[in-house]
Protein backbone atom coordinates (compact mmCIF):
# COMPACT_ATOMS: atom_id res chain seq x y z
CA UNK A 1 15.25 8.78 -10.38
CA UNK A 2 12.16 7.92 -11.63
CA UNK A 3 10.48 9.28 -14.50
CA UNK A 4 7.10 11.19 -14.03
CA UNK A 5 4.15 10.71 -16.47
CA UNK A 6 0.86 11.91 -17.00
CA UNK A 7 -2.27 10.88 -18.72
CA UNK A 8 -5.75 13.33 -18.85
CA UNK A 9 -8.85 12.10 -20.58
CA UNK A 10 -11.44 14.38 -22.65
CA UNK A 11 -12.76 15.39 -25.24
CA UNK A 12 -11.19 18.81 -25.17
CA UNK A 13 -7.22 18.82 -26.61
CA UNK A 14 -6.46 22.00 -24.88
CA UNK A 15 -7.81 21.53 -21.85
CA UNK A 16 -6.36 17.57 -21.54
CA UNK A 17 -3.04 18.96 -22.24
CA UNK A 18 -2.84 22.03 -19.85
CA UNK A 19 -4.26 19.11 -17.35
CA UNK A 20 -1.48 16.73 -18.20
CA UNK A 21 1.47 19.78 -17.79
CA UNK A 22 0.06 20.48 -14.63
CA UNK A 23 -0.37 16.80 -13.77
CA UNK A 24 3.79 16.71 -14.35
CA UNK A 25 4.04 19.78 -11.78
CA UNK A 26 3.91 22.49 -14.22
CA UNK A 27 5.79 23.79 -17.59
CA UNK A 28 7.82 26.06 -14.84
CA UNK A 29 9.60 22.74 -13.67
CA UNK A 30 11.70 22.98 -17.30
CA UNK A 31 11.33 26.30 -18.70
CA UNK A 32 12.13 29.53 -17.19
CA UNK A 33 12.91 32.84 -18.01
CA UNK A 34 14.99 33.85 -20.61
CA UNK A 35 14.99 29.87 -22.14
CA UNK A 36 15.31 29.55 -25.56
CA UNK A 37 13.05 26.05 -26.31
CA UNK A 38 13.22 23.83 -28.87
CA UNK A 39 9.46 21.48 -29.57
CA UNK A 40 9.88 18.44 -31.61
CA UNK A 41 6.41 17.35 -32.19
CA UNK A 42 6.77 14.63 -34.51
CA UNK A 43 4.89 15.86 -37.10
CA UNK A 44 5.97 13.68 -40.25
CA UNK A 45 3.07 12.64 -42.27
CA UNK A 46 0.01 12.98 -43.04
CA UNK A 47 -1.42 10.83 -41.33
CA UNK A 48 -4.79 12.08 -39.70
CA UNK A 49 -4.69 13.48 -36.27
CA UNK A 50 -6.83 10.96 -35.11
CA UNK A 51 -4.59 7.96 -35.28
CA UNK A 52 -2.42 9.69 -32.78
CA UNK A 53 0.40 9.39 -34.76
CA UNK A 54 1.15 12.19 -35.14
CA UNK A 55 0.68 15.34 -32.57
CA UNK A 56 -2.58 17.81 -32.78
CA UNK A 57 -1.44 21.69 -33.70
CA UNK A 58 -3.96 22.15 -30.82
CA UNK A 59 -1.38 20.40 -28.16
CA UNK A 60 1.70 22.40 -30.35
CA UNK A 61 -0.48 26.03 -29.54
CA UNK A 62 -0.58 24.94 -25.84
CA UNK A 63 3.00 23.90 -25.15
CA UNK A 64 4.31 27.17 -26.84
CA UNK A 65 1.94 29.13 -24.85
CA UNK A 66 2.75 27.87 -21.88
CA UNK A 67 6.77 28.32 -22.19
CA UNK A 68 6.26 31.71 -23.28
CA UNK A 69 4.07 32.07 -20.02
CA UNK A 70 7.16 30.26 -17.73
CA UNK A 71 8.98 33.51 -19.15
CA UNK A 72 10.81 31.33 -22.31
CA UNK A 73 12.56 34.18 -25.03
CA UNK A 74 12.11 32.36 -27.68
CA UNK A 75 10.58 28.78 -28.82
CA UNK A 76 11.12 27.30 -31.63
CA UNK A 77 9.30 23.81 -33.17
CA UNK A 78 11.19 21.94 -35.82
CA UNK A 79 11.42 18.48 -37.40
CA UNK A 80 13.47 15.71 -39.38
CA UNK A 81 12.80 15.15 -43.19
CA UNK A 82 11.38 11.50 -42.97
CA UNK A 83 12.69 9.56 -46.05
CA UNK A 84 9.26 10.16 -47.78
CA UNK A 85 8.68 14.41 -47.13
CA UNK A 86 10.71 17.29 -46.34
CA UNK A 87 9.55 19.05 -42.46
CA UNK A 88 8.69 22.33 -44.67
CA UNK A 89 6.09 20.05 -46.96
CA UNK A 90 5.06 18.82 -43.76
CA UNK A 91 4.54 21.97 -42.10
CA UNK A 92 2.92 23.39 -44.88
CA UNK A 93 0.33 20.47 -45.54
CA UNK A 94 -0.23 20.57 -41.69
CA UNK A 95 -1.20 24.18 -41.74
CA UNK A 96 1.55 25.06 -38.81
CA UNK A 97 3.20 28.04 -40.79
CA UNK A 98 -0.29 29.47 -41.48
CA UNK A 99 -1.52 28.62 -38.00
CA UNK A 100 1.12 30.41 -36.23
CA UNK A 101 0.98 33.14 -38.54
CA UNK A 102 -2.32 34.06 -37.87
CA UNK A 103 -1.84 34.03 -34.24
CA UNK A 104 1.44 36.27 -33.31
């Protein structure tokens, strides 16, 4: 089997990412209802978004949205402690507790 990739090119996060799901024939191809999911988004410094290092809470937002949309129960996003920071210090410095906070 081969593996499927896809690239999208913009300026706009969200919209290059819901591009690049569809481009891989959809979120529904991997998540349906009732699926508990589990994001690891490699979120384990703080290094600027930028670099690419490390993935945009923009790109997080999306992917949950779109499992909960393929009729996912639940969908969590988690993390290893790098030897350096713990995920919660992470998380916190990141803004992802307070982002999805504000939004559910």
């Amino acid at each position: 089997m081969m593996t499927k990739i896809s690239i999208a090119k913009g300026e706009d996060i969200i919209a290059r990412t819901r591009e690049t799901i569809n481009l891989l024939d959809g979120i529904r191809r991997v998540v349906g209802k009732g699926d508990r999911v589990f994001i690891k988004p490699n979120i384990v410094n703080e290094a600027p978004f930028v670099t690419g290092e490390v993935v945009q809470l923009e790109t997080i937002r999306v992917l949950v949205e779109e499992c909960f949309s393929a009729g996912a129960s639940e969908v969590l996003i988690g993390e290893t402690p790098t030897y350096r920071r713990q995920t919660e210090t992470i998380f916190n410095i990141r803004g992802l507790r307070t982002s999805w906070a504000q939004s559910s």
